[in-house]
Structure formats: structure tokens, C-alpha cells
Protein backbone atom coordinates (compact mmCIF):
# COMPACT_ATOMS: atom_id res chain seq x y z
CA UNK A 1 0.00 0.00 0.00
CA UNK A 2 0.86 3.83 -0.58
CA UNK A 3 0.26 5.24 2.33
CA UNK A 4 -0.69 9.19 2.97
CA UNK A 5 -2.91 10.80 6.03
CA UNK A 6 -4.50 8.32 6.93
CA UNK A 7 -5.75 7.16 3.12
CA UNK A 8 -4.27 4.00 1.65
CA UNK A 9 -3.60 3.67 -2.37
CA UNK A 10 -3.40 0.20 -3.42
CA UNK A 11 -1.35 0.24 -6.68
CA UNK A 12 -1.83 -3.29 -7.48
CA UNK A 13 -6.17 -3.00 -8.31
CA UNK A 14 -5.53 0.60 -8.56
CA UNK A 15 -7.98 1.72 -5.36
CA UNK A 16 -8.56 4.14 -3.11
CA UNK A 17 -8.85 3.19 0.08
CA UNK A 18 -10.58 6.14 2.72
CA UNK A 19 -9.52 6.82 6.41
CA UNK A 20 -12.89 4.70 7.45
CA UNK A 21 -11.80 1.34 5.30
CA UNK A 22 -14.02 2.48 2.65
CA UNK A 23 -13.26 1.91 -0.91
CA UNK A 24 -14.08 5.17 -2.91
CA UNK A 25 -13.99 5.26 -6.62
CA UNK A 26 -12.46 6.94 -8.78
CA UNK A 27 -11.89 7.28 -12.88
CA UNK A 28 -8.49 6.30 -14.19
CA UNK A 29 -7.38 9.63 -15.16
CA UNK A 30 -7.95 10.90 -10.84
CA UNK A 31 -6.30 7.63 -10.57
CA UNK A 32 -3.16 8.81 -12.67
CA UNK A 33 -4.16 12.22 -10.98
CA UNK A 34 -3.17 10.78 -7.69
CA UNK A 35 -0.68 8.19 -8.45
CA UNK A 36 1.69 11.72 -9.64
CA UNK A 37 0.94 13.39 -6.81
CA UNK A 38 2.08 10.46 -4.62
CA UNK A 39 5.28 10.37 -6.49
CA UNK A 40 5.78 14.16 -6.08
CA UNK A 41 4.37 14.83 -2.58
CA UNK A 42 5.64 18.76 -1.40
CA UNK A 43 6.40 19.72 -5.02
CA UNK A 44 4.57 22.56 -6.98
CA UNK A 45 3.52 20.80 -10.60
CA UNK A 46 2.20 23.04 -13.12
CA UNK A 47 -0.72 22.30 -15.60
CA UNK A 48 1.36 21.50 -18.36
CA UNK A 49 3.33 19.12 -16.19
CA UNK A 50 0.52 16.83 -15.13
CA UNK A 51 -1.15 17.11 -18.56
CA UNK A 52 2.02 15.98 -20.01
CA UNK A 53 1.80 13.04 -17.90
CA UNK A 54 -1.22 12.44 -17.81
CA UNK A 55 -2.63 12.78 -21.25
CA UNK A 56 0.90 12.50 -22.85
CA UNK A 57 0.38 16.43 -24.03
CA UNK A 58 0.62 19.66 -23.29
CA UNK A 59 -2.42 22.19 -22.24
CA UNK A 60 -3.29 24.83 -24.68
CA UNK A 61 -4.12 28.22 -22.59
CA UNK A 62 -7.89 27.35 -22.21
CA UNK A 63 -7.94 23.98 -20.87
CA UNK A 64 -9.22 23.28 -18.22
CA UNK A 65 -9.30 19.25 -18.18
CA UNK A 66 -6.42 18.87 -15.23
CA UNK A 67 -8.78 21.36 -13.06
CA UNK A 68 -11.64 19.42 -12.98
CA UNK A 69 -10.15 16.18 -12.39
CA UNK A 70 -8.17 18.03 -9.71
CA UNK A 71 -11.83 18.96 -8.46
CA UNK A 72 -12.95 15.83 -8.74
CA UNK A 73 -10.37 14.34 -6.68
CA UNK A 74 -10.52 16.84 -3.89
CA UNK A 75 -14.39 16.06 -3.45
CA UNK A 76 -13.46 12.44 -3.49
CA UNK A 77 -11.30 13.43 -0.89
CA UNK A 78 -13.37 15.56 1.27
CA UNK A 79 -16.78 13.40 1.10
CA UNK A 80 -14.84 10.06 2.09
CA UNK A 81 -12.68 12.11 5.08
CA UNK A 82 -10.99 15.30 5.48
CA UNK A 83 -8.45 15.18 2.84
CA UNK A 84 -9.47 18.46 0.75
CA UNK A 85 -6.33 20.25 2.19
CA UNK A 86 -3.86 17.37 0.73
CA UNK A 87 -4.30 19.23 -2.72
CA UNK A 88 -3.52 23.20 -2.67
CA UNK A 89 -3.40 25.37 -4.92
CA UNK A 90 -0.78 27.83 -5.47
CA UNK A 91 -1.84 30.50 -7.67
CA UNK A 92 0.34 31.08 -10.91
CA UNK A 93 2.41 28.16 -10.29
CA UNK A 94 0.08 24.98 -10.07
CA UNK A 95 -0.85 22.25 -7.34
CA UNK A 96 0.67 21.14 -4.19
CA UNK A 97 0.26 18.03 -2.61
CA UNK A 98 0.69 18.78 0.81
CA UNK A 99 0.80 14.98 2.70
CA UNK A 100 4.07 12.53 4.11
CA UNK A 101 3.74 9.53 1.50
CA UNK A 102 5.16 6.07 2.74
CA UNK A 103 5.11 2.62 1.43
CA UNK A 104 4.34 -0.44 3.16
């Protein structure tokens, strides 16, 4: 398991796993979403970084498709415990993944 405040990621079905045991579901791309911002925890990505890898391109100026899956996450994250701080914005620079990740 992946490991991070109290949520567990298991990378080998690819689930979230919420602070109360629960299994919460997400898409493949929040998925992908997540599994970057596990790798990078306490590192400012910008949008053209995580559509790079997530999409394998960059953004043009107007979209928007890495904000709401970033939205999408957080609410994930929020309804199933009180993880909508893990993901913070930092304005003109990108996102910020604010949890201690650890492997077990």
C-alpha cells in the first residue's frame, strides 16, 4: 500500500482506500491524478506538467481538463474524510500536494 494521512492507495487494483476502510472510486485519469501526486508529494507541478503526464500532451491556454479532475479528486477526498487540504493550490504556479507519503 501507498500510504498518505490516513488514506491508503493500493497500486496493485488501482484503489482508493478512505480513512474509514471504505473503498471510494475513482476514474483512471484521478487515478493517474493521484498516483503523480504520490510520487511528487511537497512539489509545486504546473498544468502543463501533469497534462504531459497524464494525457501524454501539453495544455493549450484554455484547458481546463487537469482542473476538474483536480476537483474531482478533492471532493473524493473531502466526502470520504478530510483530505481536501492534501491538494492546494498555489496561484500562478500549479498544485501542491501537501501529505508525508510512505510505502508499506
Amino acid at each position: 500500500y501507498i500510504i498518505f494521512d490516513d488514506w491508503k492507495v493500493d497500486p496493485h487494483k488501482r484503489v482508493l482506500i478512505s480513512p474509514d476502510n471504505e473503498t471510494v472510486p475513482v476514474s483512471s485519469a484521478e487515478y493517474r491524478l493521484l498516483n503523480i501526486f504520490l510520487q511528487n508529494p511537497n512539489r509545486v507541478l504546473n498544468r502543463d506538467q501533469l497534462m504531459d503526464w497524464i494525457a501524454g500532451r501539453e495544455s493549450t491556454p484554455f484547458d481546463r481538463s487537469i482542473d476538474v479532475q483536480i476537483s474531482r479528486l478533492r471532493q473524493k477526498l473531502e466526502t470520504h474524510g478530510s483530505g481536501a487540504h492534501l491538494i492546494k493550490t498555489i496561484r500562478g504556479e500549479g498544485y501542491f500536494f501537501t501529505a508525508q507519503v510512505s510505502k508499506t
